[in-house]
Each structure stands twice: as C-alpha cells, then as structure tokens.
Protein backbone atom coordinates (compact mmCIF):
# COMPACT_ATOMS: atom_id res chain seq x y z
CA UNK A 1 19.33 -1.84 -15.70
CA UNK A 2 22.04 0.80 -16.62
CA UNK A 3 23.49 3.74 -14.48
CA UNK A 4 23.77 7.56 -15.10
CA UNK A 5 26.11 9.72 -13.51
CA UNK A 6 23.36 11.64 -12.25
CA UNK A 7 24.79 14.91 -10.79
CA UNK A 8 23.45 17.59 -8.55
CA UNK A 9 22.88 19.62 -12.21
CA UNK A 10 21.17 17.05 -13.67
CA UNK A 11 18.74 16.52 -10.58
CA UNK A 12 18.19 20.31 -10.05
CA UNK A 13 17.44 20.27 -13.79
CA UNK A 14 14.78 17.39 -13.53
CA UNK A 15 13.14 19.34 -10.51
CA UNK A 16 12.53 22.53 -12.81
CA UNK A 17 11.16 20.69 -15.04
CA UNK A 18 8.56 19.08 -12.64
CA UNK A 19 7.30 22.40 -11.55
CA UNK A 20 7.30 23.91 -15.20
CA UNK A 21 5.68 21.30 -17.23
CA UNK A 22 3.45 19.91 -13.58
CA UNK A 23 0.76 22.67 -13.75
CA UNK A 24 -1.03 22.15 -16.99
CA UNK A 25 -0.55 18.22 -16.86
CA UNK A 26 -3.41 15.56 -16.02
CA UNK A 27 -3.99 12.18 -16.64
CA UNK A 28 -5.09 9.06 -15.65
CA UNK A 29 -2.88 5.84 -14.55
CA UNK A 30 -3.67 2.55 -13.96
CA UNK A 31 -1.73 0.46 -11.75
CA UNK A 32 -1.67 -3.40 -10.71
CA UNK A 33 -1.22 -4.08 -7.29
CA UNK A 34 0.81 -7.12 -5.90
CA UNK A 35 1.13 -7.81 -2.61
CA UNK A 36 1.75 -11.39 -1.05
CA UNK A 37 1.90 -12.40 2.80
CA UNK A 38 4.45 -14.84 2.09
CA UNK A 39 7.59 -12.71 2.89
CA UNK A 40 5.91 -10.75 5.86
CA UNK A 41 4.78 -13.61 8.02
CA UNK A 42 6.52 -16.31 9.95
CA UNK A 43 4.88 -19.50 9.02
CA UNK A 44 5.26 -22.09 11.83
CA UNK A 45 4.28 -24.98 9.78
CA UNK A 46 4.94 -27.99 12.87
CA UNK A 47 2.05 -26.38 14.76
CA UNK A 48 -0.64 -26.92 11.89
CA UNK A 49 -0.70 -30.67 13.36
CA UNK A 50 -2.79 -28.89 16.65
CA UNK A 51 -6.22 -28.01 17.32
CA UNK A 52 -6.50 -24.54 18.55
CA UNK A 53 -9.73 -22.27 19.43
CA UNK A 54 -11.53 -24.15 16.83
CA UNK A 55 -8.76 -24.01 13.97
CA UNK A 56 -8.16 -27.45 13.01
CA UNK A 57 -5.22 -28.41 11.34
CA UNK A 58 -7.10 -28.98 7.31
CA UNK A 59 -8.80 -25.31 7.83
CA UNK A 60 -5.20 -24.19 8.63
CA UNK A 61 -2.84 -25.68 6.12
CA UNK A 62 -5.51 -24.28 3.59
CA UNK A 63 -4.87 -20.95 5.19
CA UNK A 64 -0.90 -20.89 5.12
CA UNK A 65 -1.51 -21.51 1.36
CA UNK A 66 -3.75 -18.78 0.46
CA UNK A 67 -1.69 -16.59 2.04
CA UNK A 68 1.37 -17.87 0.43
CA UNK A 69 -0.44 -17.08 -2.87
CA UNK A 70 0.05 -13.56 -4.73
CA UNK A 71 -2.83 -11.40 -4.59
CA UNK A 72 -3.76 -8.56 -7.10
CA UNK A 73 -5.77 -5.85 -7.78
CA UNK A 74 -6.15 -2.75 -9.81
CA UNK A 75 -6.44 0.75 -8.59
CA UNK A 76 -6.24 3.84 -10.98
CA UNK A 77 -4.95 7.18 -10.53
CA UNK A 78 -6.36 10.33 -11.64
CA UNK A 79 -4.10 13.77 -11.47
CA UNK A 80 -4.66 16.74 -12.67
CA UNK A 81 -1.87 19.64 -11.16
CA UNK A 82 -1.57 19.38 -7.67
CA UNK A 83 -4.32 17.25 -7.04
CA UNK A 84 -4.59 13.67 -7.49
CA UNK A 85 -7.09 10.87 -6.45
CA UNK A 86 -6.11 7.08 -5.98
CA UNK A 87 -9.03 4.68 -5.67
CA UNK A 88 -9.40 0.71 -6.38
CA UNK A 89 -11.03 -0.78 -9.30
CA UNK A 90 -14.53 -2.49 -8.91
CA UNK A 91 -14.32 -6.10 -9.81
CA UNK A 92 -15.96 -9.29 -9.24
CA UNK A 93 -14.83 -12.55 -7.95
CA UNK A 94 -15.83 -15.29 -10.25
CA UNK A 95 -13.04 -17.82 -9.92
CA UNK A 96 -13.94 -20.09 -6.82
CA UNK A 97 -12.16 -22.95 -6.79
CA UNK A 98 -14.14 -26.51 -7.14
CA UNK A 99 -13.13 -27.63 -3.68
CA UNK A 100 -11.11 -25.88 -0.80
CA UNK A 101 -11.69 -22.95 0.27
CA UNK A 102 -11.53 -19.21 -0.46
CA UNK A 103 -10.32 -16.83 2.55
CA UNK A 104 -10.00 -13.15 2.67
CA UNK A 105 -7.57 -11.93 5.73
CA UNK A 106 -7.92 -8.17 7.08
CA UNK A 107 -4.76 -6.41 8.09
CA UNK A 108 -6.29 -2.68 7.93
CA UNK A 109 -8.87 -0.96 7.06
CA UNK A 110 -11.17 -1.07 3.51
CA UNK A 111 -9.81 1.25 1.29
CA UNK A 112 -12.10 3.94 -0.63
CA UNK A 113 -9.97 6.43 -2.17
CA UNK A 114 -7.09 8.62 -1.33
CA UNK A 115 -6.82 12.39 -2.51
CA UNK A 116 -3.89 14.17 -1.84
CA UNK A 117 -2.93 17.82 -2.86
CA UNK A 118 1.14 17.97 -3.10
CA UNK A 119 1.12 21.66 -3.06
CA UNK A 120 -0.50 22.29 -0.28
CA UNK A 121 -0.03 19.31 1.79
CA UNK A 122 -2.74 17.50 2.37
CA UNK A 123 -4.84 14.28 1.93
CA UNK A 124 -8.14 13.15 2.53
CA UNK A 125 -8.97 9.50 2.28
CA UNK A 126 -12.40 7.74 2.56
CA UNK A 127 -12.27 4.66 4.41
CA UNK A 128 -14.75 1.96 6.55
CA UNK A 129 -14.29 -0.61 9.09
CA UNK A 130 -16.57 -3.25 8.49
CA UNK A 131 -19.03 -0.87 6.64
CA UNK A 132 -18.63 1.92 8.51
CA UNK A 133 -17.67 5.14 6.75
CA UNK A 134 -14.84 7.20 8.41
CA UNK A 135 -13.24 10.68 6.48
CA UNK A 136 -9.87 11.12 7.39
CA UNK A 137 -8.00 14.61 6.83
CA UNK A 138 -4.78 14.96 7.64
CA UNK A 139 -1.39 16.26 6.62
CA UNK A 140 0.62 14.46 4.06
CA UNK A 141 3.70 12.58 5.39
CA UNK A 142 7.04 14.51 4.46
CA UNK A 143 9.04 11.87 1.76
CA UNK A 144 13.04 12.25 2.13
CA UNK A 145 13.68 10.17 -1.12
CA UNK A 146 17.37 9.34 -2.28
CA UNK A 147 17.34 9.83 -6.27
CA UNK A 148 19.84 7.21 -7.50
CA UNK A 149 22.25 6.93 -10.81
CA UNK A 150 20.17 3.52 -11.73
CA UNK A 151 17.50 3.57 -14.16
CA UNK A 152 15.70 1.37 -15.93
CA UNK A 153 12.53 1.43 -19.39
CA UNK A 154 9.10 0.97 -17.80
CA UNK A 155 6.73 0.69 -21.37
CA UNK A 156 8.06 3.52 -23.06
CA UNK A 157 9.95 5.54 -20.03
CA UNK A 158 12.59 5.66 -19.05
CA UNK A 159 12.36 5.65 -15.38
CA UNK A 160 15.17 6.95 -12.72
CA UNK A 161 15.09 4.46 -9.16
CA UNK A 162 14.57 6.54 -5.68
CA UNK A 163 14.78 4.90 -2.31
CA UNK A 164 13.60 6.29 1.07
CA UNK A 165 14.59 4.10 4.05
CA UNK A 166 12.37 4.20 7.18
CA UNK A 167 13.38 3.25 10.97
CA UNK A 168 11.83 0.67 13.22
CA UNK A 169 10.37 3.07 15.73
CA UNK A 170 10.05 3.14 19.46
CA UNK A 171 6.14 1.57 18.68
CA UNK A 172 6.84 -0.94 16.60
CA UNK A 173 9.90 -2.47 18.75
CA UNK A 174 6.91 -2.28 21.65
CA UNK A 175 4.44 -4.48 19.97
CA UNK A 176 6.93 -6.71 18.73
CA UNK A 177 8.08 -7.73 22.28
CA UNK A 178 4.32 -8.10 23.22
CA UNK A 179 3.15 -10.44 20.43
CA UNK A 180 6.48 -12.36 21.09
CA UNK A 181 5.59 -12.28 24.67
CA UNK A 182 2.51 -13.66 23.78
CA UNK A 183 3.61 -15.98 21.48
CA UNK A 184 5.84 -17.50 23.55
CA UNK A 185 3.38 -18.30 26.71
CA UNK A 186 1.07 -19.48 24.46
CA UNK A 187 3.64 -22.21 23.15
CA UNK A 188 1.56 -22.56 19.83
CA UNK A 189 0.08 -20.54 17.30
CA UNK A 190 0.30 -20.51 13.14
CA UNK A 191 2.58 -17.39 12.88
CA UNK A 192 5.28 -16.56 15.27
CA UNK A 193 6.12 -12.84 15.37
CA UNK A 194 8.46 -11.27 12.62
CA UNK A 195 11.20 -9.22 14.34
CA UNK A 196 10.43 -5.32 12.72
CA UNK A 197 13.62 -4.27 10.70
CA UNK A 198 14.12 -1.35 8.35
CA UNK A 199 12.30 -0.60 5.31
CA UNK A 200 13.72 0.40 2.50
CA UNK A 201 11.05 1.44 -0.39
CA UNK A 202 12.44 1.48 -3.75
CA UNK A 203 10.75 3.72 -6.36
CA UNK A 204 10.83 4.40 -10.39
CA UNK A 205 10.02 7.78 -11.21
CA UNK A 206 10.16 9.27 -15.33
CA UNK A 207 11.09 12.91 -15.19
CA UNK A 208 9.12 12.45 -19.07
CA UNK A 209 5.95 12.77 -17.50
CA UNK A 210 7.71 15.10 -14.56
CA UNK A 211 4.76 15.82 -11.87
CA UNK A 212 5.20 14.70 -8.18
CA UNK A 213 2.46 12.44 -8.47
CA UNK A 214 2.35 8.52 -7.16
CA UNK A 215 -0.03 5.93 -6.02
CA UNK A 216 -1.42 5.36 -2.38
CA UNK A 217 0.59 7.65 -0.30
CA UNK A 218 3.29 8.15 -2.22
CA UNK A 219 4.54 11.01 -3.69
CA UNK A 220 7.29 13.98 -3.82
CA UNK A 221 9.43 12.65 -6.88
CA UNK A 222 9.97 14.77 -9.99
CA UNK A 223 8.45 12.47 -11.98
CA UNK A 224 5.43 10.43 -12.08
CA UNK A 225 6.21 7.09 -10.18
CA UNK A 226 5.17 3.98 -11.95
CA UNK A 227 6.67 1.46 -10.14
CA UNK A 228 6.77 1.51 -6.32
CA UNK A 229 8.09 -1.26 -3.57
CA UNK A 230 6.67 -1.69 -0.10
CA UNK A 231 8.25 -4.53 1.90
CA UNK A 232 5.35 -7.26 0.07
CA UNK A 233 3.49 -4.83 -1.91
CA UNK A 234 4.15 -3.68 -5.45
CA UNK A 235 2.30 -0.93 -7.25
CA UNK A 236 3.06 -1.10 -10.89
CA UNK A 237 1.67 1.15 -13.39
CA UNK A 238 -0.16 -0.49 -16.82
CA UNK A 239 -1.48 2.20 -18.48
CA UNK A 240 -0.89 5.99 -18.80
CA UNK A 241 -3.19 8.72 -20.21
CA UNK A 242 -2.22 12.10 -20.06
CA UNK A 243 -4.34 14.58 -20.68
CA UNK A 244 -7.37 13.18 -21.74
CA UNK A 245 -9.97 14.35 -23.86
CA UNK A 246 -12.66 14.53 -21.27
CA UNK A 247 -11.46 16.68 -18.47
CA UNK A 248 -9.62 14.61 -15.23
CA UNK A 249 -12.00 16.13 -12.63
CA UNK A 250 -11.36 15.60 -8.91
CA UNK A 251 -13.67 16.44 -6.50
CA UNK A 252 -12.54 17.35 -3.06
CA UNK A 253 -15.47 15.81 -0.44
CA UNK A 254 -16.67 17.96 2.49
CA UNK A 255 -14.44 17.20 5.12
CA UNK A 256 -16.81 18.69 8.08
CA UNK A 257 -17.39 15.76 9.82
CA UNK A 258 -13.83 14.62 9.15
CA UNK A 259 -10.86 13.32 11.70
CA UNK A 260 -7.06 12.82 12.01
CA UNK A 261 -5.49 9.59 11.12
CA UNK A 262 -4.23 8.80 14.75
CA UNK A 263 -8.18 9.53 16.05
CA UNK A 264 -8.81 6.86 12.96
CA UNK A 265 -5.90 4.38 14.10
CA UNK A 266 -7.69 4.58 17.69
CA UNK A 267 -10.50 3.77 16.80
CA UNK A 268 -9.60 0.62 14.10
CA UNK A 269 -7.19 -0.84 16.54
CA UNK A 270 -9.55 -1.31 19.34
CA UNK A 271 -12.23 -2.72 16.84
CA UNK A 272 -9.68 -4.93 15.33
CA UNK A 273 -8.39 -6.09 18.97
CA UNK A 274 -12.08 -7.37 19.77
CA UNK A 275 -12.06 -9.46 16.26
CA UNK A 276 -8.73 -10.83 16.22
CA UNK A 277 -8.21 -14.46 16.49
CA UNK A 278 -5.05 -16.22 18.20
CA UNK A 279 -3.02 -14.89 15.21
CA UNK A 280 -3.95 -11.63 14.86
CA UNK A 281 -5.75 -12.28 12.21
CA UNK A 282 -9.09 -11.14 11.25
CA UNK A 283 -10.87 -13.95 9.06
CA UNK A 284 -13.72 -11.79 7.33
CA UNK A 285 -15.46 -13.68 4.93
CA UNK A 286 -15.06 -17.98 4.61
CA UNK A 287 -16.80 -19.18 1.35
CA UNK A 288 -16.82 -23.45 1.21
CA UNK A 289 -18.96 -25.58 -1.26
C-alpha cells in the first residue's frame, strides 16, 4: 500500500475528470460479496449446554458454526451514465454437506435489485419479505466521503482509499438497551447484545474508470469503487467491462404503486418481530439428511 500527497489540486482534478469522461461511459462489474457473522455477534458459547424454546444444545453449536463461516455471493453491476443497477447473481446450492446441517439466517429483507440515478438522486430497489414483492422509491442517502493519500492496485487499477464514518444514533443506542434489557432478565440466550459503536466504511475508488458509480448503496466517489468495507461485509469487484458491445440497458420499473423506505422498514420490522426466535434470529429454511 503506498501514499500520495494527494492535494486539494489533485482531488479537484480527479472530480473533473469524473464528470467529463462519466457521461458516455457504461459497463458492467461483477463483484464477490463476503460477509461473515462472526465479528458482528456476541457468541455466548457456556449457554449452548441449555435447552431453550426447543433449541437444544447439538442444533445450536451447529448454528454458532455456520455463522462463524464466511458466506459469499456474486452480484453484478450494470452502469451506463447516471444510472446504474445492482442485482445478485442466480445460483444454485449444490454443496450439502453429508451430515450436519445447512442453515440460512435472515437479518433483512431479500434483495432484488437496486437502481440508483446519481444525478438526480434517486433509487428504486425491488425487494420481498418472505415472497412478497415491495417497490421502494426513495431519495439516495447523501455520502460525506474522506478521500485519503493511501492507495493501493486492484487487477489493473490503481485505486485511491475513501472512508466515511457514521454515528451510533439516538435509535440504535435505544434498541441496544432493550435487547440488553432483555437479555439480561432472560439470564440465557446464544448471543448477548453487541454494544453499537461507530462505523467507519473504507472504500477503493480508480479515478481510471472515473464515474460515481458503486455497488449496493454506495456511491458519490470520482471513481468507480471496486472494493468497499461494511463492518462484516466486503464487496469486491472481479471483473470489469466497460462499454460493451451490446448496449448496458437499464430499465427504470413503474414506480406507481411504490413506497418510502421508512413505510418499508415499518412494515419488515413488525413482520420480522412476529418470526423472531429468542435471538432475534429468523431461522428460514433448515435442510437435515
């Protein structure tokens, strides 16, 4: 990892260049996704001796280690000017192990696709809860990114780290003190609540490929952001086609029947509350042989 001395020239200079070269650029990018449980929950491994609501101790060991385990998937990214759409790649699960068994934990809702239009502002993002389909329109969230001096080669870029550090708010301190609340009249559970501290989200942008483009939600960098840190999730781009032969096209849905995220958040948390088990955990799908 080297450092530039990056000054406000230089930076200024990168941002012309984003909205110069950003209007006749498209492409398509496809990015891993890591994300892991291991760092973001409080294992309480002396309480997997105790039968609770019908969790006993085998079924729970099994699930401290599959959520120790890194997951992955693939999403890809399609831009093309202002517009870009983010949505997962379709694949099948074929590797069930020969004994145990396989769990998949909710912590939000199932993810169709996200389009957002930088230039204007918006997003729209397609989105169920257990099957049900919900549009959501909304403004994009305003990113106040620090560009650093550090950079680093992702493939053949060279990339340029941003940061953006975001407060524990008013909310999340609330909830915290509830769970713990909880927690602590209960006496037992498998995961004892995690204290909410800031997050810092680190970010590689290459002012090579310099359109404000990201995956998920983020966005605003002069540069295309290939690699992107969330507390435990990782976004890390693979592959990188810019304009393709056959024409990037992104269709924006009708957005008629569409509502806010906080009407969506509503609505989620109180189907989420009715599912939950001691935990706050939602176990969706069990597969055993």
């Amino acid at each position: 990892m080297k450092k530039l001395p990056l000054k406000s020239s230089f930076v200024l200079f990168i941002f012309s260049l984003a909205f110069t070269y950003a209007q006749n650029t498209s492409g398509i990018v496809t990015y891993e996704e890591f994300m892991s449980f291991g760092n973001e929950l409080n294992f309480e491994e002396s309480n997997t001796d105790k039968k609770e609501s019908g969790m006993d101790a085998d079924f729970k060991r099994q699930l401290i280690e599959q959520l120790k385990k890194p997951q992955q998937r693939q999403f890809t990214l399609l831009f093309d000017n202002h517009l870009s759409k983010f949505q997962a790649v379709e694949k099948v699960e074929n590797d069930i192990p020969q004994d145990g068994i396989v769990i998949r934990v909710e912590k939000g809702n199932s993810f169709g696709y996200k389009i957002k239009n930088i230039k204007e502002g918006w997003y729209i993002e397609l989105a169920d809860i257990f099957s049900k389909e919900f549009t959501i329109k909304d403004d994009l969230e305003k990113m106040n990114w620090t560009i650093t001096d550090e950079t680093k080669n992702i493939g053949d870029y060279l990339c340029i780290k941003a940061t953006r550090n975001i407060s524990v708010n008013e909310e999340e301190r609330k909830k915290y003190q509830e769970d713990l609340e909880t927690y602590n009249k209960k006496g037992t559970g498998l995961f004892k609540p995690v204290e909410p501290k800031e997050r810092v989200i680190v970010a590689w942008f290459t002012p090579q490929i310099p359109i404000g483009h990201g995956p998920e939600e983020f966005y605003g960098l002069p540069g295309l952001i290939l690699e992107v840190k969330d507390e435990n999730i990782t976004y890390l781009a693979s592959k990188i086609q810019l304009n393709p032969k056959d024409k990037v096209s992104i269709k924006v849905p009708n957005t008629k029947k569409a509502i806010s995220k906080k009407e969506f958040d509503k609505i989620q948390k109180e189907k989420f509350d009715s599912m939950k088990n001691e935990d706050g955990f939602i176990i969706q799908e069990i597969i055993t042989n």
